[in-house]
C-alpha atoms as a PDB file:
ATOM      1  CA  UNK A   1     -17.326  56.315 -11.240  1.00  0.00           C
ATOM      2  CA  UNK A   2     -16.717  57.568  -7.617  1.00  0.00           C
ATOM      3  CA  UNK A   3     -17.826  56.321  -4.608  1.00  0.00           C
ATOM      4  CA  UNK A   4     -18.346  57.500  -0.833  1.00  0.00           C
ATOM      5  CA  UNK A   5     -19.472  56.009   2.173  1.00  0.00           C
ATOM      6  CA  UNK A   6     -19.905  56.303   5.936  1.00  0.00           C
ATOM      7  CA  UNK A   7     -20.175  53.056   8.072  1.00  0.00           C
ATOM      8  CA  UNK A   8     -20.564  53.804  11.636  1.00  0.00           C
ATOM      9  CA  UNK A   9     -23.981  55.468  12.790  1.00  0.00           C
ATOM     10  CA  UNK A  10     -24.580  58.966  12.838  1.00  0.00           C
ATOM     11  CA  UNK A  11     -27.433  61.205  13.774  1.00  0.00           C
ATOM     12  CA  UNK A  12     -28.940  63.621  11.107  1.00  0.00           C
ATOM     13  CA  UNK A  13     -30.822  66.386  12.264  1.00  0.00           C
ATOM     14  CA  UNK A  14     -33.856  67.528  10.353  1.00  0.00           C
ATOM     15  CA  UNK A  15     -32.811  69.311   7.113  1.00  0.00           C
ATOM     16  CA  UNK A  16     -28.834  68.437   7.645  1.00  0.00           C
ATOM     17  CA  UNK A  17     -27.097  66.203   5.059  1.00  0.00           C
ATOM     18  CA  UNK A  18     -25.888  62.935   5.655  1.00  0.00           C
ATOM     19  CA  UNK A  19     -21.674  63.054   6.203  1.00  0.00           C
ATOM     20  CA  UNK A  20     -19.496  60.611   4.116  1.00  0.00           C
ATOM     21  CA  UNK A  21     -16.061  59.699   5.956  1.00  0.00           C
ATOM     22  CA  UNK A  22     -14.476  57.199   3.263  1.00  0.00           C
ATOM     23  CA  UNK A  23     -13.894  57.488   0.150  1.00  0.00           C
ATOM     24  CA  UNK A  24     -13.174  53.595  -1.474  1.00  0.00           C
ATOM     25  CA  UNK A  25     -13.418  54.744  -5.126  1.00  0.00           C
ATOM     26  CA  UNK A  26     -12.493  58.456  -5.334  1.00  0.00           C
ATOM     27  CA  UNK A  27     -12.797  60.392  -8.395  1.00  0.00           C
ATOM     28  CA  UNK A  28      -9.282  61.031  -9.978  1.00  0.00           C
ATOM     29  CA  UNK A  29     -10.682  62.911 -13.114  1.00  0.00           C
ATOM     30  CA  UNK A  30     -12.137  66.003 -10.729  1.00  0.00           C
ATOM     31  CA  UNK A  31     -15.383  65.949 -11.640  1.00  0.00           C
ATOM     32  CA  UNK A  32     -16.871  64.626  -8.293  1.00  0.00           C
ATOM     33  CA  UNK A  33     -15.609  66.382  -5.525  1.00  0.00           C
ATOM     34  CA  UNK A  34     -16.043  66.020  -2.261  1.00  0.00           C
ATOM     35  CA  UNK A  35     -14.693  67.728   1.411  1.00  0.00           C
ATOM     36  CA  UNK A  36     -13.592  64.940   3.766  1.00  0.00           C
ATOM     37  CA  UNK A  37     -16.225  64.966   6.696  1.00  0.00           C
ATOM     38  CA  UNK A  38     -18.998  66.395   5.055  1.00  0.00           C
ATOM     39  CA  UNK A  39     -22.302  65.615   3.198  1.00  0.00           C
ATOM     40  CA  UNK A  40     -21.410  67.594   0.129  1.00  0.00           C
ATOM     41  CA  UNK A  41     -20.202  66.321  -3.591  1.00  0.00           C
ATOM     42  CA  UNK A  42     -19.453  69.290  -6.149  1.00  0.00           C
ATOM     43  CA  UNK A  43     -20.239  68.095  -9.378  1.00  0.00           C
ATOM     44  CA  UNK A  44     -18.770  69.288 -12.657  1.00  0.00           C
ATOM     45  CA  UNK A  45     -20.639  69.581 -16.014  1.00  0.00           C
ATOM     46  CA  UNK A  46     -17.844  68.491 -18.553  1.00  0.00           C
ATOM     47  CA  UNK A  47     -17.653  70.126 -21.473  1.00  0.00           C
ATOM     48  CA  UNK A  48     -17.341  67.441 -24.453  1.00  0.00           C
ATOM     49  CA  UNK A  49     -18.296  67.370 -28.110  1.00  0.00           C
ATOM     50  CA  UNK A  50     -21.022  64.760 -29.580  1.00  0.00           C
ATOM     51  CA  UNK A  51     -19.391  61.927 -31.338  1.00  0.00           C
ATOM     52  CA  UNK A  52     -21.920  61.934 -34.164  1.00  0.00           C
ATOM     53  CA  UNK A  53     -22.376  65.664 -35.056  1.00  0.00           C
ATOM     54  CA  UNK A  54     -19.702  67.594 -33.425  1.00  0.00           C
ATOM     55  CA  UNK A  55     -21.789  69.814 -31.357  1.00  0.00           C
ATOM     56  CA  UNK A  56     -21.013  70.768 -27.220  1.00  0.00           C
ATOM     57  CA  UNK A  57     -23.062  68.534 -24.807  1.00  0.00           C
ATOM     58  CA  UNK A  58     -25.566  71.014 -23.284  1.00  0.00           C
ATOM     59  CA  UNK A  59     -25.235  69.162 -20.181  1.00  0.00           C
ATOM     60  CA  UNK A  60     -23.171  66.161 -18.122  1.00  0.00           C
ATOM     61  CA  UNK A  61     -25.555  63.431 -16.663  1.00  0.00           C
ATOM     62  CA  UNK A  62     -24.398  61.615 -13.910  1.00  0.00           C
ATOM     63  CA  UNK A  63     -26.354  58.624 -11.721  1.00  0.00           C
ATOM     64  CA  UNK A  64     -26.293  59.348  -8.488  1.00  0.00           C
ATOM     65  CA  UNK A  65     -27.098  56.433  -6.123  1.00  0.00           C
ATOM     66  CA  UNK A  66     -28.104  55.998  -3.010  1.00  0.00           C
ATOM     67  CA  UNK A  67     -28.435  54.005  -0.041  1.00  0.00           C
ATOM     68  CA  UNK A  68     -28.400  53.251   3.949  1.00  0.00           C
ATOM     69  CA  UNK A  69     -30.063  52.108   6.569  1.00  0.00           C
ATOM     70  CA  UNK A  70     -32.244  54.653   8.395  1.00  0.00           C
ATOM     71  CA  UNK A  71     -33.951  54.351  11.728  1.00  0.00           C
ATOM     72  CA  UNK A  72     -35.463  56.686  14.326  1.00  0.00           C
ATOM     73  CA  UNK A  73     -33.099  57.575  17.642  1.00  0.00           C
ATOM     74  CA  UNK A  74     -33.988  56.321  21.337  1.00  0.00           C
ATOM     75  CA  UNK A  75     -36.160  59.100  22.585  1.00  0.00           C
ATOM     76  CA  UNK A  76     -37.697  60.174  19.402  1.00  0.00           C
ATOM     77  CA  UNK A  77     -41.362  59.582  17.715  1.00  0.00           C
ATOM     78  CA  UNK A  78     -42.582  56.836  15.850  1.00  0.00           C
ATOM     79  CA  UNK A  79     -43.953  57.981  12.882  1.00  0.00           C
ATOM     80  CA  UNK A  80     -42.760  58.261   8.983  1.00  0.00           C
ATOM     81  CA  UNK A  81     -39.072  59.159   8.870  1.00  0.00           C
ATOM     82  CA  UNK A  82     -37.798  60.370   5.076  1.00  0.00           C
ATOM     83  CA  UNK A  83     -33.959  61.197   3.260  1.00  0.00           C
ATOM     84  CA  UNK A  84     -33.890  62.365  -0.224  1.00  0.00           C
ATOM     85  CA  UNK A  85     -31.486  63.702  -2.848  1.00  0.00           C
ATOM     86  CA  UNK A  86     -31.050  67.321  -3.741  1.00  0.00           C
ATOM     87  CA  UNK A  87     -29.069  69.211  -6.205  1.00  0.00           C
ATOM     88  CA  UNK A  88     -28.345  72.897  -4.917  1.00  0.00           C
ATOM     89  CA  UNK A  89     -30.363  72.811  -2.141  1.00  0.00           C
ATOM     90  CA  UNK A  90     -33.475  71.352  -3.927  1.00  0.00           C
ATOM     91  CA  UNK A  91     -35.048  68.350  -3.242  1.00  0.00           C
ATOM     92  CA  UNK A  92     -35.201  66.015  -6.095  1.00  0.00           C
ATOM     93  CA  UNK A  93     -39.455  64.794  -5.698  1.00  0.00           C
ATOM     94  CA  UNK A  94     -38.530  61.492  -7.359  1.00  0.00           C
ATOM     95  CA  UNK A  95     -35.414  60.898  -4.992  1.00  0.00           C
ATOM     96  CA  UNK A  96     -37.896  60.951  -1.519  1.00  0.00           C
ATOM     97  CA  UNK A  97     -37.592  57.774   0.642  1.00  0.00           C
ATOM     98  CA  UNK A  98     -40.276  57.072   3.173  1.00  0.00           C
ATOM     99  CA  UNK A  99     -40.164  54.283   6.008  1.00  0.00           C
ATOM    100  CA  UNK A 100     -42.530  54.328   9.033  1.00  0.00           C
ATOM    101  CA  UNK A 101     -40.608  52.044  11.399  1.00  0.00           C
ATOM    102  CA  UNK A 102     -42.747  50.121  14.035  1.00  0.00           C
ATOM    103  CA  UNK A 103     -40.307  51.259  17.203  1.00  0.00           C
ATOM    104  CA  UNK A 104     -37.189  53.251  17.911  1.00  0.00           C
ATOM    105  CA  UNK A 105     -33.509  52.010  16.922  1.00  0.00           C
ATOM    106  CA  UNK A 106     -35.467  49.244  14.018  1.00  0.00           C
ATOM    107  CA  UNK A 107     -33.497  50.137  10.951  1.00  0.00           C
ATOM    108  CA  UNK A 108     -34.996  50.290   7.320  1.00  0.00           C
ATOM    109  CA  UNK A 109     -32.841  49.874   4.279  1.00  0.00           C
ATOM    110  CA  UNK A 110     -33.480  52.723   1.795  1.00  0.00           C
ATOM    111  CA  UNK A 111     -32.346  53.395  -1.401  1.00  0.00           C
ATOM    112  CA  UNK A 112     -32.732  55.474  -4.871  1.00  0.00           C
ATOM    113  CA  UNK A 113     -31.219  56.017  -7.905  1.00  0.00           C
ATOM    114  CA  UNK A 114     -31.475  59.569  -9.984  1.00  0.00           C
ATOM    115  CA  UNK A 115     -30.086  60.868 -13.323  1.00  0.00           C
ATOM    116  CA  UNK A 116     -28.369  64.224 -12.459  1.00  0.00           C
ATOM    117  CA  UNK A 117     -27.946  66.740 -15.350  1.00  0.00           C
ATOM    118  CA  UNK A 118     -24.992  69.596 -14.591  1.00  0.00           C
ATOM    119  CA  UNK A 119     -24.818  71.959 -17.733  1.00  0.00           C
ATOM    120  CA  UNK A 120     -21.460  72.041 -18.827  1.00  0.00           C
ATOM    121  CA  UNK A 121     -18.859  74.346 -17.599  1.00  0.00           C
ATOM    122  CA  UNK A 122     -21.082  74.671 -14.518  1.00  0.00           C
ATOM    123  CA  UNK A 123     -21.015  73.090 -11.010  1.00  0.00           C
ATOM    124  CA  UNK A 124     -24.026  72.040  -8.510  1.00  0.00           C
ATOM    125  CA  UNK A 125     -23.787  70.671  -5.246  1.00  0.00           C
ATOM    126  CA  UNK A 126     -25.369  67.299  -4.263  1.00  0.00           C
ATOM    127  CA  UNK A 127     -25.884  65.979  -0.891  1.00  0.00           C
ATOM    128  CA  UNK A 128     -28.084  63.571   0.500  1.00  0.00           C
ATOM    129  CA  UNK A 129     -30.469  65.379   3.195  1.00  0.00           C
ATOM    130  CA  UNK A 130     -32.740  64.413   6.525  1.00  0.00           C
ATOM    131  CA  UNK A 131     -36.125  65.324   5.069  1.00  0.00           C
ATOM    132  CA  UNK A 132     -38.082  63.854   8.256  1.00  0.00           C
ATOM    133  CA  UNK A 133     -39.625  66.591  11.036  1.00  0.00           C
ATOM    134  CA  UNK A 134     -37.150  64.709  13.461  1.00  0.00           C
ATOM    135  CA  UNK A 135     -33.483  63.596  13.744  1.00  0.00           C
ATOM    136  CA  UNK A 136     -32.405  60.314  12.208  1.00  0.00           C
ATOM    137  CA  UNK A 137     -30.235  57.453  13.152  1.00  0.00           C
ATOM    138  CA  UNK A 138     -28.121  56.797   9.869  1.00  0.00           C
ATOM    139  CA  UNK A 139     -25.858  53.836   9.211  1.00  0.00           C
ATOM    140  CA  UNK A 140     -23.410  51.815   6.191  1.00  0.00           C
ATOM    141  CA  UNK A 141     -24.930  55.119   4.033  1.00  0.00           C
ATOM    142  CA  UNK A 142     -22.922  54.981   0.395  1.00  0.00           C
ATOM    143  CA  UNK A 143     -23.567  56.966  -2.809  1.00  0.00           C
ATOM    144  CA  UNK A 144     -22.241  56.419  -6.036  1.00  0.00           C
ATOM    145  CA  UNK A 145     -21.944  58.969  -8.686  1.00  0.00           C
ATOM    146  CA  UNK A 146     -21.559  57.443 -12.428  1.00  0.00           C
ATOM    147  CA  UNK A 147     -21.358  59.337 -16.139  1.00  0.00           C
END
């Protein structure tokens, strides 16, 4: 298990990841990686046999989960503001989260939980990304990543 987070708020343009600062549980085993100050986790499909026939794992699955508060920025719109989880660039459907906050600056609490498969001996990049038409005010965001 490794986990990230980033406590004080930060603004997240539209289609810019979210950027972890602390690392309370980092992963000591290398197969979460992450570079301090940024949004993105490198995850690594581990090779490993099957316990009951022997074969290679075709793939790793990891849990990735998610969550923060999320609210619109003084100045902006009031309308449907949305983060979601992507692996290489591609938004995860499943991982979307949608809150339509009444006013500027009134924080929702979002969160989402996704199984992750990285075929082994591989690596895929995970970060979670504005998905809304505006910035977004983000705050106490933390992800977890679990095999």
């Amino acid at each position: 298990m490794a986990e990230y987070s980033a406590n004080a708020v930060q603004t997240v343009n539209p289609g810019e990841s979210i950027i972890f600062t602390d690392a309370p549980v980092p992963c000591t085993r290398g197969l979460v990686r992450h570079r301090d100050e940024t949004g993105s986790f490198l995850l690594r499909g581990d090779v490993t046999q099957c316990a009951c026939c022997g074969r290679r794992n075709r793939f790793s699955n990891y849990l990735v989960d998610f969550g923060a508060n999320i609210a619109i920025p003084e100045g902006g719109t009031v309308e449907a503001i949305s983060v979601a989880i992507t692996i290489d660039s591609a938004t995860i459907p499943a991982s979307d989260m949608i809150v339509t906050p009444a006013a500027v600056e009134q924080y929702f609490n979002v969160s989402r939980a996704v199984n992750a498969q990285i075929w082994s001996g591989c690596c895929e990049t995970v970060t979670i990304r504005n998905t809304s038409s505006q910035p977004i005010l983000v705050q106490n965001a933390n992800v977890i990543f679990s095999r």
